[in-house]
PDB file of N, CA and C in Angstrom:
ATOM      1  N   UNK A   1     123.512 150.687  76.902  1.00  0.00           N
ATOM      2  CA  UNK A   1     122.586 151.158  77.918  1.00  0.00           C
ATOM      3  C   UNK A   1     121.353 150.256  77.927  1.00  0.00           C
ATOM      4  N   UNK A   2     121.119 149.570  78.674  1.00  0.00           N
ATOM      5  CA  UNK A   2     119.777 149.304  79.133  1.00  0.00           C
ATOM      6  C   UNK A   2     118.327 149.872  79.110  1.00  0.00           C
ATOM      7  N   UNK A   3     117.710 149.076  77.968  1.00  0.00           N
ATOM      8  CA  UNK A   3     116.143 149.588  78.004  1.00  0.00           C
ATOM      9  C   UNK A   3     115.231 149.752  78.996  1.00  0.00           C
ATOM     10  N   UNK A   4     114.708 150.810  79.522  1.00  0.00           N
ATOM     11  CA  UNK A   4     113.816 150.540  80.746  1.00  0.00           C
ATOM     12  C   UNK A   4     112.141 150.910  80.134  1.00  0.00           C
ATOM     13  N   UNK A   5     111.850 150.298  79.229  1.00  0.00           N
ATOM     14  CA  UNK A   5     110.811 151.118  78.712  1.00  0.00           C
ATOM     15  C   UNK A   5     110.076 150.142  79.470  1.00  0.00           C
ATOM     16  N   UNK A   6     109.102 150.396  80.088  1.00  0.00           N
ATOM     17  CA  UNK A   6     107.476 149.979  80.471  1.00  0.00           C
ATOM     18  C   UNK A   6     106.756 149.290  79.263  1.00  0.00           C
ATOM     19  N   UNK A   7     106.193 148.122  79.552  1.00  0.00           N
ATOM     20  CA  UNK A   7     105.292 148.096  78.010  1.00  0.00           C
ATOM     21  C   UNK A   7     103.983 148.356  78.572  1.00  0.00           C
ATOM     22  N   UNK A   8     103.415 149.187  79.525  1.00  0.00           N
ATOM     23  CA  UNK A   8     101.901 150.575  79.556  1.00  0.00           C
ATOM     24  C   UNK A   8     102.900 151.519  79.022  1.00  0.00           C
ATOM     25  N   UNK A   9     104.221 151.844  79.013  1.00  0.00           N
ATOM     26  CA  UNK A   9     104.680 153.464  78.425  1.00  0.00           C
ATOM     27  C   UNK A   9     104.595 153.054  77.101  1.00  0.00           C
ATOM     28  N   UNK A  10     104.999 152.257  76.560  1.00  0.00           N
ATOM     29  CA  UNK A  10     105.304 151.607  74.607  1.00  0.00           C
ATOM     30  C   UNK A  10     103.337 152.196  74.484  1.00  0.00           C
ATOM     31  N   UNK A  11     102.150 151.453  75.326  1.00  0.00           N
ATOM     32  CA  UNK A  11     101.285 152.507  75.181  1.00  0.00           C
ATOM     33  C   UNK A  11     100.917 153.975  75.148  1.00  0.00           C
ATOM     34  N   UNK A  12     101.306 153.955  75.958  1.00  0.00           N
ATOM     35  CA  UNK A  12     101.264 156.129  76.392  1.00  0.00           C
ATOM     36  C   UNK A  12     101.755 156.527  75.295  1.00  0.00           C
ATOM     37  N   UNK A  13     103.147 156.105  74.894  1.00  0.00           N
ATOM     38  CA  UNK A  13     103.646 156.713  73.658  1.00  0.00           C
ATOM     39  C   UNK A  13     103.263 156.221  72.139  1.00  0.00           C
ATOM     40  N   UNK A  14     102.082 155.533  72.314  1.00  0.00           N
ATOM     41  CA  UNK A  14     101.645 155.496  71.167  1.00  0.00           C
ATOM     42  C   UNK A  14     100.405 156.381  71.195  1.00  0.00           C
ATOM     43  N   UNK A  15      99.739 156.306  72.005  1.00  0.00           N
ATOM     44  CA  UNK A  15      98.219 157.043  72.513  1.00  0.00           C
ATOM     45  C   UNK A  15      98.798 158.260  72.433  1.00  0.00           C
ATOM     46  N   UNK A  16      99.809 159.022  73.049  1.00  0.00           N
ATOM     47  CA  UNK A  16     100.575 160.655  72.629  1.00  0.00           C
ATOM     48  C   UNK A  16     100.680 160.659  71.054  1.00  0.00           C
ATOM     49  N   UNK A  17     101.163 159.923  70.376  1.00  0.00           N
ATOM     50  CA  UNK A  17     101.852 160.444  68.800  1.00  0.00           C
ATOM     51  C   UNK A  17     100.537 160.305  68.245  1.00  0.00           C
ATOM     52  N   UNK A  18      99.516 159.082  68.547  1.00  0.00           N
ATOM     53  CA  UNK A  18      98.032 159.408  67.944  1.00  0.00           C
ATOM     54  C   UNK A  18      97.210 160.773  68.071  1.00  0.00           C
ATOM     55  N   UNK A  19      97.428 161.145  69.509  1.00  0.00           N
ATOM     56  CA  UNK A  19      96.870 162.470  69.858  1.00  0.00           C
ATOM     57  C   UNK A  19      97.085 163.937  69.548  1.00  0.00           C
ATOM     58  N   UNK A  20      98.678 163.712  69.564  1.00  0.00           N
ATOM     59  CA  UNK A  20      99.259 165.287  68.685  1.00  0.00           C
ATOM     60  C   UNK A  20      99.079 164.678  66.971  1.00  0.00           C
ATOM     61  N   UNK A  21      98.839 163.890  66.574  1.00  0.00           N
ATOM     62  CA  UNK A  21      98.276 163.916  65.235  1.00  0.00           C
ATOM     63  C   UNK A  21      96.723 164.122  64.883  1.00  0.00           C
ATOM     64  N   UNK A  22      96.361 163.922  66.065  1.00  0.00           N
ATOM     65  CA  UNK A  22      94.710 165.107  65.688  1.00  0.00           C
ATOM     66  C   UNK A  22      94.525 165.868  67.009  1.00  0.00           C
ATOM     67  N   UNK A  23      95.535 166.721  66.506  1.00  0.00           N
ATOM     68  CA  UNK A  23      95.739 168.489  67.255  1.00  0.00           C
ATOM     69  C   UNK A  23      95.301 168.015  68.640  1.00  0.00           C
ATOM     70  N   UNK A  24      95.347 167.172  69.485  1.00  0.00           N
ATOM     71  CA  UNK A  24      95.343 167.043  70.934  1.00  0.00           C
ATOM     72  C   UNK A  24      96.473 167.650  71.418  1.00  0.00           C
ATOM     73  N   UNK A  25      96.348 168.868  72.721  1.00  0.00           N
ATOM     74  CA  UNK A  25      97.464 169.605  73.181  1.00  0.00           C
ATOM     75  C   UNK A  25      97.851 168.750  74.460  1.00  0.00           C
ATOM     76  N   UNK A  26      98.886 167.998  74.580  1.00  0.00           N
ATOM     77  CA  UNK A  26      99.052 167.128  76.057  1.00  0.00           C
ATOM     78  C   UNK A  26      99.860 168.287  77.311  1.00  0.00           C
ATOM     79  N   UNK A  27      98.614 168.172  77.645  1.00  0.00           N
ATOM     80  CA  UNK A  27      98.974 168.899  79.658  1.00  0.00           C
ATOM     81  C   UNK A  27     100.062 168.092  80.360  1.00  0.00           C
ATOM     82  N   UNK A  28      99.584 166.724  80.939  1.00  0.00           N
ATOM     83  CA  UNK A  28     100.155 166.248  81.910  1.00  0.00           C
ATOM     84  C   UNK A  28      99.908 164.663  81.278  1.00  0.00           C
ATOM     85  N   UNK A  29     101.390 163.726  81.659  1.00  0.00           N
ATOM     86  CA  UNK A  29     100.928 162.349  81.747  1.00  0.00           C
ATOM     87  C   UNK A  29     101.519 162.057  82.585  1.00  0.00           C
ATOM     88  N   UNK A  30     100.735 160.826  82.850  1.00  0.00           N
ATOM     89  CA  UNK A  30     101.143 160.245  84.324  1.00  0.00           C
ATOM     90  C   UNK A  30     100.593 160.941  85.552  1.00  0.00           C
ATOM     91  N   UNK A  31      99.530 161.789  85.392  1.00  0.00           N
ATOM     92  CA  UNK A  31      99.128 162.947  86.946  1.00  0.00           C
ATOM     93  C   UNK A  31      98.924 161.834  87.985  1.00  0.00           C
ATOM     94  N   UNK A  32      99.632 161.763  89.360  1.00  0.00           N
ATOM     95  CA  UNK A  32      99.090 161.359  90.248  1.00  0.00           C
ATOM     96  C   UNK A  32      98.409 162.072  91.141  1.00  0.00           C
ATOM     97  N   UNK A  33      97.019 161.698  91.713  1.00  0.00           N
ATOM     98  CA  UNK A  33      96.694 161.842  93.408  1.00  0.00           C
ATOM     99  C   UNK A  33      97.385 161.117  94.168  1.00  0.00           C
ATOM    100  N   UNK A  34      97.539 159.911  94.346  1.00  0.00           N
ATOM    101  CA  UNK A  34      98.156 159.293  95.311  1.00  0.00           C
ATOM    102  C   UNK A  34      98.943 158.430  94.928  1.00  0.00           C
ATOM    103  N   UNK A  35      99.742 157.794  95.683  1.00  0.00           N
ATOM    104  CA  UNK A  35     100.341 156.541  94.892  1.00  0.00           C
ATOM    105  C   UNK A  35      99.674 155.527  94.298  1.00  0.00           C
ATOM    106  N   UNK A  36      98.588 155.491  94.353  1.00  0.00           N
ATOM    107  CA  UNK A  36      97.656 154.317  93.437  1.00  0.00           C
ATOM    108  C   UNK A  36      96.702 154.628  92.643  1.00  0.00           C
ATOM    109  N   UNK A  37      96.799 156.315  92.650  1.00  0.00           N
ATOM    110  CA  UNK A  37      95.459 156.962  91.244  1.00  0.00           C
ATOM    111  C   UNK A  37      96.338 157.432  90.749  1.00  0.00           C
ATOM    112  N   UNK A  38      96.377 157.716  89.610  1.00  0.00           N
ATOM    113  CA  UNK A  38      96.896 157.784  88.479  1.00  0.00           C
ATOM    114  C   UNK A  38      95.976 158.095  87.203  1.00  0.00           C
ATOM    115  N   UNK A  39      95.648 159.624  86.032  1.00  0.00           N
ATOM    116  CA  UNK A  39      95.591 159.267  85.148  1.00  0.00           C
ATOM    117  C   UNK A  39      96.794 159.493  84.126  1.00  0.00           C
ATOM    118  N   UNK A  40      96.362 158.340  83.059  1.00  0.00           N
ATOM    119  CA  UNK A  40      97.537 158.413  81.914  1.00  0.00           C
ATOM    120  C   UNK A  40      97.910 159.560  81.032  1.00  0.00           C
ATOM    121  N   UNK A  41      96.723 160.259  80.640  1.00  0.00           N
ATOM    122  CA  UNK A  41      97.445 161.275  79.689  1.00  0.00           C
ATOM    123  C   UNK A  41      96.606 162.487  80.108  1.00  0.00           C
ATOM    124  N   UNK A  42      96.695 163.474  80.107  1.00  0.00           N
ATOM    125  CA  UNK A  42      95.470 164.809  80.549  1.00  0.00           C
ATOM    126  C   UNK A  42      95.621 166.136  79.055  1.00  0.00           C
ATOM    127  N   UNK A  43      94.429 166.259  78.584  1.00  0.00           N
ATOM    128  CA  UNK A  43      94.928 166.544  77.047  1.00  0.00           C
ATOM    129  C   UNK A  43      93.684 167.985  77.107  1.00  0.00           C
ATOM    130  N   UNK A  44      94.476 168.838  76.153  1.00  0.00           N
ATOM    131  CA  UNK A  44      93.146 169.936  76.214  1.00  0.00           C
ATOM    132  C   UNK A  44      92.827 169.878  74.239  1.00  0.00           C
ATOM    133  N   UNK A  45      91.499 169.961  74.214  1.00  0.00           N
ATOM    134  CA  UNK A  45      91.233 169.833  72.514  1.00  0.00           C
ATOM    135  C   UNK A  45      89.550 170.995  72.603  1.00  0.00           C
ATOM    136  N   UNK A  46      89.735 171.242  71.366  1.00  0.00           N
ATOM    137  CA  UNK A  46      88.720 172.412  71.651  1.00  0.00           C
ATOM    138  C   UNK A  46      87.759 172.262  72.645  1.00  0.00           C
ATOM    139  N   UNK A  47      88.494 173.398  73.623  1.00  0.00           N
ATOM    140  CA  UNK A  47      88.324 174.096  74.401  1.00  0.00           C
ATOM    141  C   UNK A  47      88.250 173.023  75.962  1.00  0.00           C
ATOM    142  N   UNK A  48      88.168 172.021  75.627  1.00  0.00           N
ATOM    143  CA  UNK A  48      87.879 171.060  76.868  1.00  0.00           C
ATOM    144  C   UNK A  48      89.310 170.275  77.263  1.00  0.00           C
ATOM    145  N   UNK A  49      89.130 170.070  78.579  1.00  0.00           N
ATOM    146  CA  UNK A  49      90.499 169.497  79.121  1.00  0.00           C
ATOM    147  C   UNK A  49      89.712 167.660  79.526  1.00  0.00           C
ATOM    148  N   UNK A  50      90.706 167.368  78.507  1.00  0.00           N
ATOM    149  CA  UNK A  50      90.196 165.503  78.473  1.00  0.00           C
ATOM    150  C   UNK A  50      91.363 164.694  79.236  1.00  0.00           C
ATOM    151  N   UNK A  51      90.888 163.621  80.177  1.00  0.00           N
ATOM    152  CA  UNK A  51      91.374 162.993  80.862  1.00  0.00           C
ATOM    153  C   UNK A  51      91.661 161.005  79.980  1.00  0.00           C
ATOM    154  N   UNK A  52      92.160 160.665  80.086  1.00  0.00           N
ATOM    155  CA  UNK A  52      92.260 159.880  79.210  1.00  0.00           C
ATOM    156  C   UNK A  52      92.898 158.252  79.697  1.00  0.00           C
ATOM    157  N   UNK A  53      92.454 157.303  79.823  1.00  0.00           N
ATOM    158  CA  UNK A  53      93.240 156.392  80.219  1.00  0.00           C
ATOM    159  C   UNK A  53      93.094 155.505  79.250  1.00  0.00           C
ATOM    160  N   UNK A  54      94.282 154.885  79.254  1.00  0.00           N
ATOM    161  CA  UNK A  54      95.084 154.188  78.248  1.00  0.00           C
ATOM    162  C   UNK A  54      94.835 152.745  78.669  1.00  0.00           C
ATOM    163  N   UNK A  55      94.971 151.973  77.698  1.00  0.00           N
ATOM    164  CA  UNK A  55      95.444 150.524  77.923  1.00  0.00           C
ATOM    165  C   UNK A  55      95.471 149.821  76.470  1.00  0.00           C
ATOM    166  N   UNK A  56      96.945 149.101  77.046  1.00  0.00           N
ATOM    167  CA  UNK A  56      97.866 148.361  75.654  1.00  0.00           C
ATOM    168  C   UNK A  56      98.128 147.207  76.033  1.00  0.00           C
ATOM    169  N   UNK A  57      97.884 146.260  74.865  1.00  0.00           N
ATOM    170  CA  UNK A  57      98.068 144.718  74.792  1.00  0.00           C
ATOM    171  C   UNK A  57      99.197 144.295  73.898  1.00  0.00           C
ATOM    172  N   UNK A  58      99.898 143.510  74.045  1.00  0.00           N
ATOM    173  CA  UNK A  58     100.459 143.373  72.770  1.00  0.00           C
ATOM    174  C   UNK A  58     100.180 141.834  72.641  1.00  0.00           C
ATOM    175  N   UNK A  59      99.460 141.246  73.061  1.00  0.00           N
ATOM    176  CA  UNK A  59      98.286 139.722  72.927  1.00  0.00           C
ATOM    177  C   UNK A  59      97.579 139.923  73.513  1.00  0.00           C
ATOM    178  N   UNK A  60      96.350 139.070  73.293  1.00  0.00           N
ATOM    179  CA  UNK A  60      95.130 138.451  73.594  1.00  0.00           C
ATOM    180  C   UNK A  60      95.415 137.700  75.002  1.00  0.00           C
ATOM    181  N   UNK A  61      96.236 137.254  75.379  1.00  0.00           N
ATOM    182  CA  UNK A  61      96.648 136.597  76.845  1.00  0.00           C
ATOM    183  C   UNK A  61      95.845 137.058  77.892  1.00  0.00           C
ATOM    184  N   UNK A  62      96.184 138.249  78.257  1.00  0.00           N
ATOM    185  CA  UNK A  62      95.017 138.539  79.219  1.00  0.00           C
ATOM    186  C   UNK A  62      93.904 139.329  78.716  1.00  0.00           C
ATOM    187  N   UNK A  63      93.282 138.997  78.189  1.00  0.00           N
ATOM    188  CA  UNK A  63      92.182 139.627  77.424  1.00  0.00           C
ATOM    189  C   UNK A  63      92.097 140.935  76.459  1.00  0.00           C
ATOM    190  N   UNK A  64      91.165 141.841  76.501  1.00  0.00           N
ATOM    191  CA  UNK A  64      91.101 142.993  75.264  1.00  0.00           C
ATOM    192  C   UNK A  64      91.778 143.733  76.282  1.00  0.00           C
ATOM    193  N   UNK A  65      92.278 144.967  75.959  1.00  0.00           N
ATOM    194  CA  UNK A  65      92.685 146.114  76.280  1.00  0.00           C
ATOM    195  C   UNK A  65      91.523 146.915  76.839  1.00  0.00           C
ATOM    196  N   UNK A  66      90.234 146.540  76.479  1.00  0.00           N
ATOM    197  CA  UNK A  66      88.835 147.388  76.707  1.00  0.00           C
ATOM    198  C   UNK A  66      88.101 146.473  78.195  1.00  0.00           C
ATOM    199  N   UNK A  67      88.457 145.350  78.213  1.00  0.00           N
ATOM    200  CA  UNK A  67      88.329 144.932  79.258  1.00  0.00           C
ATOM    201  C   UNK A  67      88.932 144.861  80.717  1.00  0.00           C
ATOM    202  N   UNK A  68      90.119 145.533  80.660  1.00  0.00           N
ATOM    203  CA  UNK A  68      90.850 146.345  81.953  1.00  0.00           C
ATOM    204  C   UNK A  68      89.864 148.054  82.040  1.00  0.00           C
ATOM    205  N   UNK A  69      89.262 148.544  81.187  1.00  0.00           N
ATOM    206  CA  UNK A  69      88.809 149.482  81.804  1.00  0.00           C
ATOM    207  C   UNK A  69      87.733 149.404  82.601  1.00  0.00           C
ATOM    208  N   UNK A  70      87.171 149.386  83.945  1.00  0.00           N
ATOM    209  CA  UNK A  70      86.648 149.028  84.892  1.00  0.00           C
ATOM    210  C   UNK A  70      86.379 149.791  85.517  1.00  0.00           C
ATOM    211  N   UNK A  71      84.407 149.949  85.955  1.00  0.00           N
ATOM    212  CA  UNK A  71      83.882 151.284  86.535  1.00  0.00           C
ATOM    213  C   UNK A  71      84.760 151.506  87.863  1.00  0.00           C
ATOM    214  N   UNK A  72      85.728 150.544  88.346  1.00  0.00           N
ATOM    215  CA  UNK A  72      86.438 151.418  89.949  1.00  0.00           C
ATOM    216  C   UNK A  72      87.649 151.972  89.119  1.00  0.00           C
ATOM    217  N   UNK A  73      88.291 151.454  88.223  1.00  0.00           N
ATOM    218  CA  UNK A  73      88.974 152.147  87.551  1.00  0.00           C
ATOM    219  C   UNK A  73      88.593 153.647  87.099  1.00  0.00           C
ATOM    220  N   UNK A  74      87.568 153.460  86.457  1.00  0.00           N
ATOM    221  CA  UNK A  74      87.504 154.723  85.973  1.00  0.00           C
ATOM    222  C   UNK A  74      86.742 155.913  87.394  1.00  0.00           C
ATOM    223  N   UNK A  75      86.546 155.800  88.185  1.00  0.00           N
ATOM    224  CA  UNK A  75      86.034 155.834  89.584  1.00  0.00           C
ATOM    225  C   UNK A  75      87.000 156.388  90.120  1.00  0.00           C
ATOM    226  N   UNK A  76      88.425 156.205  90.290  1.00  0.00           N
ATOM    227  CA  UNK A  76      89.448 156.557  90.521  1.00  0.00           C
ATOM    228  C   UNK A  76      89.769 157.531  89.668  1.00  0.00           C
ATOM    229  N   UNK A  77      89.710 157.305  88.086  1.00  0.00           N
ATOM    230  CA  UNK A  77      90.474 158.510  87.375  1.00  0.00           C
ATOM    231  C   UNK A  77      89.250 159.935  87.556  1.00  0.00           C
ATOM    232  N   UNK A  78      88.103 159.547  87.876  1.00  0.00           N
ATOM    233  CA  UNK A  78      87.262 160.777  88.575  1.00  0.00           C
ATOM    234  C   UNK A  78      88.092 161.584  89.530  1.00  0.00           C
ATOM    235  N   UNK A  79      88.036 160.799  90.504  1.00  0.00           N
ATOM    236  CA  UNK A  79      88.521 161.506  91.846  1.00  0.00           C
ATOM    237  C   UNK A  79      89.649 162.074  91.411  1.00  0.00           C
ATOM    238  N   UNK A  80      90.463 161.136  90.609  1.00  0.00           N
ATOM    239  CA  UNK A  80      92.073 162.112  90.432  1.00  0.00           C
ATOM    240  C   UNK A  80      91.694 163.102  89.542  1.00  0.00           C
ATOM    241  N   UNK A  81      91.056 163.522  88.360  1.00  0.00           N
ATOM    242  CA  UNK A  81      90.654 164.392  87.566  1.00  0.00           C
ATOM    243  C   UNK A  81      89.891 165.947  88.516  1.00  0.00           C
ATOM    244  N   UNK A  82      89.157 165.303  89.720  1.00  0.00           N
ATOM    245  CA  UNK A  82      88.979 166.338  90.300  1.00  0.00           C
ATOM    246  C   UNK A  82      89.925 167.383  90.957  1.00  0.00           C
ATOM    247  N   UNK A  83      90.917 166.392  91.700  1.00  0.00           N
ATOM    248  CA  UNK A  83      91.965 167.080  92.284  1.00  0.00           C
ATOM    249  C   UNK A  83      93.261 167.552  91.044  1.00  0.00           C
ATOM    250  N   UNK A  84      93.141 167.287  90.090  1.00  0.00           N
ATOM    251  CA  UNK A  84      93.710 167.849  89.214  1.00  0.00           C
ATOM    252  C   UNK A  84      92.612 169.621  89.097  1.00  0.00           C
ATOM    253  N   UNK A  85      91.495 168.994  88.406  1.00  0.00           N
ATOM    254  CA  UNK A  85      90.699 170.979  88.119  1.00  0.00           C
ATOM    255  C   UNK A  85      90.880 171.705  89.311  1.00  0.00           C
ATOM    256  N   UNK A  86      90.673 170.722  90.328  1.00  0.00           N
ATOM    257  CA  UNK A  86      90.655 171.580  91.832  1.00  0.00           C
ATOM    258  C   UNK A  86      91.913 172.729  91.458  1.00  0.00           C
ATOM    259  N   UNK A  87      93.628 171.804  91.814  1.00  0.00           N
ATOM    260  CA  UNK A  87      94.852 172.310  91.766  1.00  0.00           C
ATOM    261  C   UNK A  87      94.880 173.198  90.845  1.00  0.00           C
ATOM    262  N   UNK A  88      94.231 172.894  89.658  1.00  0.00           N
ATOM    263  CA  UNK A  88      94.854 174.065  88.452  1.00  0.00           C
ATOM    264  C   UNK A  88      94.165 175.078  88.383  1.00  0.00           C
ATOM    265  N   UNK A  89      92.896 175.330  89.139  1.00  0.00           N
ATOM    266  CA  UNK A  89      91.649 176.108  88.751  1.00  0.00           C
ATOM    267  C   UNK A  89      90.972 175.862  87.669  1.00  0.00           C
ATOM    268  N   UNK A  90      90.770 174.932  87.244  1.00  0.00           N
ATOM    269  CA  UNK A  90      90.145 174.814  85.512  1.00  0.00           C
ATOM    270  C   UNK A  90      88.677 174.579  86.132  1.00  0.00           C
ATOM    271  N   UNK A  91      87.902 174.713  85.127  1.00  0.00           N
ATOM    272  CA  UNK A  91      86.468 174.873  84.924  1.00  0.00           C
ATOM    273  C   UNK A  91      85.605 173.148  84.751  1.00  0.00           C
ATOM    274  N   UNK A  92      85.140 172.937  86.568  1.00  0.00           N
ATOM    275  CA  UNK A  92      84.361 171.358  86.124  1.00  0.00           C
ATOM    276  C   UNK A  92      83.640 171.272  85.238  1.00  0.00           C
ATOM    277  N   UNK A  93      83.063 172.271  84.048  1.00  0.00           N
ATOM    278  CA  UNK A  93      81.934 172.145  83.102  1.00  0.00           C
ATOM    279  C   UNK A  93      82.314 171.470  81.792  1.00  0.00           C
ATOM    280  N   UNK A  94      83.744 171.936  81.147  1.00  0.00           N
ATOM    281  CA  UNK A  94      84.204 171.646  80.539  1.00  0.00           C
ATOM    282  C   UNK A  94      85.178 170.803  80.504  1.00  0.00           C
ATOM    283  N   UNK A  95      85.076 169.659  81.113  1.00  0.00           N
ATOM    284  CA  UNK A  95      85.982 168.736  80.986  1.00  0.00           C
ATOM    285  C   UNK A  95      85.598 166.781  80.288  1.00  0.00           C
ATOM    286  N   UNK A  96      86.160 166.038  79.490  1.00  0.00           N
ATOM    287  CA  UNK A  96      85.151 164.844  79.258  1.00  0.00           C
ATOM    288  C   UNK A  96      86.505 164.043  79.518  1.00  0.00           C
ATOM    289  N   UNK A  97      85.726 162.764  79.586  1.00  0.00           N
ATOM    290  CA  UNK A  97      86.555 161.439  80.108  1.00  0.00           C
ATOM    291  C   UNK A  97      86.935 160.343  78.831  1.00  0.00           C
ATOM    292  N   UNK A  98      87.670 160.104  78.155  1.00  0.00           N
ATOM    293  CA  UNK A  98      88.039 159.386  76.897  1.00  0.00           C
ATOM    294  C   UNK A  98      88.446 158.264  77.514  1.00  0.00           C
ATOM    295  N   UNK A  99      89.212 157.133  76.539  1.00  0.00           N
ATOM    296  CA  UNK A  99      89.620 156.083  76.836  1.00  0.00           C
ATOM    297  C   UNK A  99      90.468 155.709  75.799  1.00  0.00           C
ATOM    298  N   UNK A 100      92.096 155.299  75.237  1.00  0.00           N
ATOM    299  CA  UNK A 100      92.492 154.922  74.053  1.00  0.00           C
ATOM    300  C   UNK A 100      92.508 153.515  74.664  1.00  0.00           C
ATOM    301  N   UNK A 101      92.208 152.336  73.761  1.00  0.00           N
ATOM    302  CA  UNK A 101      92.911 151.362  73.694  1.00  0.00           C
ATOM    303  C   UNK A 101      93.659 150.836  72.500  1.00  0.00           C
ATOM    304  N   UNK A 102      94.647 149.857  72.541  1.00  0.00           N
ATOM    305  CA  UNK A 102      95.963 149.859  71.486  1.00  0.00           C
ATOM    306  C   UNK A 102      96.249 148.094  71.790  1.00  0.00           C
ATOM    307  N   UNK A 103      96.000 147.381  70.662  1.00  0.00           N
ATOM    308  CA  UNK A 103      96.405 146.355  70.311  1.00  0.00           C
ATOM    309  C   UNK A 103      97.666 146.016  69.477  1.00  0.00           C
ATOM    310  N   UNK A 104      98.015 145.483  69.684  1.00  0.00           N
ATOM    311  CA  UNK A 104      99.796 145.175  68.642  1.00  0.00           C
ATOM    312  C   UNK A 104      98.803 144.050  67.997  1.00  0.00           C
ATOM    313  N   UNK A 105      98.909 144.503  66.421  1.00  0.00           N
ATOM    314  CA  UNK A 105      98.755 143.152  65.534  1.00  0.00           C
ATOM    315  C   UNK A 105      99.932 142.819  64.489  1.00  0.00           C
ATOM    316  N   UNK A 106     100.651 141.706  64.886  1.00  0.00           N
ATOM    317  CA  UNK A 106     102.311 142.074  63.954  1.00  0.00           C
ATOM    318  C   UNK A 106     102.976 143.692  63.945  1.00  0.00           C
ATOM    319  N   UNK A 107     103.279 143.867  62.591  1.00  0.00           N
ATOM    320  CA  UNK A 107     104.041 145.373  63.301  1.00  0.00           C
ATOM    321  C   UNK A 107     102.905 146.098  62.810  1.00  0.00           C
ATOM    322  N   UNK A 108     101.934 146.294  63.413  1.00  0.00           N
ATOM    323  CA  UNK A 108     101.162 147.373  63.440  1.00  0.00           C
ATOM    324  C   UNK A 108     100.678 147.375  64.742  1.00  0.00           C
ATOM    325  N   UNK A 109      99.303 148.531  65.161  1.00  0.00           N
ATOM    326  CA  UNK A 109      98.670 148.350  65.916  1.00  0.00           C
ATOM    327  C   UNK A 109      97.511 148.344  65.738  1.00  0.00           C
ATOM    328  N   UNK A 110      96.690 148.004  66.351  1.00  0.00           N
ATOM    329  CA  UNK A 110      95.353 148.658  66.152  1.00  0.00           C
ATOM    330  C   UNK A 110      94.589 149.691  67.443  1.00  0.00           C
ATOM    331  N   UNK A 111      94.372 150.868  66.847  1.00  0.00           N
ATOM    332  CA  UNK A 111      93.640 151.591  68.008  1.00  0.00           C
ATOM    333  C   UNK A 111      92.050 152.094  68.015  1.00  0.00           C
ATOM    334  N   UNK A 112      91.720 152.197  69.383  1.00  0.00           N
ATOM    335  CA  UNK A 112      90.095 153.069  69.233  1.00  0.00           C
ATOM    336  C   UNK A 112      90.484 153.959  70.237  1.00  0.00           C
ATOM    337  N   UNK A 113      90.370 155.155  69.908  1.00  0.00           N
ATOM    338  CA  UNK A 113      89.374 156.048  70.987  1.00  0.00           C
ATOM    339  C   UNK A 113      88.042 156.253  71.110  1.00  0.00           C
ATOM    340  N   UNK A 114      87.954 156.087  72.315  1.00  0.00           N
ATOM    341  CA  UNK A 114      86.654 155.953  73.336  1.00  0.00           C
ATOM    342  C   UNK A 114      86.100 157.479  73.484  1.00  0.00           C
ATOM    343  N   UNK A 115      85.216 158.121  72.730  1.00  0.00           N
ATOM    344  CA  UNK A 115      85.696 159.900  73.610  1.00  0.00           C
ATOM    345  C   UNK A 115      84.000 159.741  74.500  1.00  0.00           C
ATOM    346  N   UNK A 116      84.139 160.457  75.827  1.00  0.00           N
ATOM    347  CA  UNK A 116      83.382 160.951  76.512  1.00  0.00           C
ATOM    348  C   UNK A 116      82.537 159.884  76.506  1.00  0.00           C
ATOM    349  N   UNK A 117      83.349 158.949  77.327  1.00  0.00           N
ATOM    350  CA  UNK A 117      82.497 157.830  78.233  1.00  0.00           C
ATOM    351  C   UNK A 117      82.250 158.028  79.531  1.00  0.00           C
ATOM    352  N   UNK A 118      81.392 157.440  80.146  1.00  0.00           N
ATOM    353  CA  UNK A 118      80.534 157.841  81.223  1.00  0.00           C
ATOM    354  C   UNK A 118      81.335 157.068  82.340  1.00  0.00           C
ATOM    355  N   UNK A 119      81.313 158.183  83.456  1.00  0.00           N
ATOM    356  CA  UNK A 119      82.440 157.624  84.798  1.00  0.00           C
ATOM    357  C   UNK A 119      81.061 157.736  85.847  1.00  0.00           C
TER     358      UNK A 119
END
């Protein structure tokens, strides 16, 4: 059978197994608004529902992983985060905006989370 893995999913699924290892409950990944907003993972952790976008390198080629996150980027995962609380009824007070990024260094990785950066 043929691999179809994505290498942004080889991310997601590393940013998920990091997250349910410190008690992050995952809602939704992949939520779209439209065909071109998109956030990556949507996670609830005491008491707040965190929106989260991802980005994975596995070289330096096109730069850091922290340097694809970009205020229209994250501008977008606003708007989609809204129409997400909108749809579900959840509470705009309690919600924050994170960021994982994930480097491949040989067989490891290296990661940071970003929590409750400013959109």
């Amino acid at each position: 059978m043929k691999n179809t893995t994505k290498i942004w999913d080889i991310g997601e699924i590393i940013a998920i197994k990091y997250l349910q290892k410190h008690w992050y409950k995952i809602l939704e990944t992949n939520f779209k608004f439209s065909r071109f907003w998109e956030i990556d993972i949507i996670t609830k952790h005491e008491n707040k529902i965190i929106f989260i976008e991802v980005k994975y390198r596995n070289n330096l080629k096109y730069w850091l992983p922290e340097e694809a996150i970009t205020k229209y980027k994250l501008s977008k995962c606003k708007k989609t985060a809204e129409f997400y609380l909108a749809k579900n009824q959840y509470d705009f007070e309690n919600i924050r905006f994170d960021a994982i990024t994930i480097l491949k260094w040989d067989k490891s990785y290296k990661i940071v989370h970003y929590k409750n950066i400013e959109i």
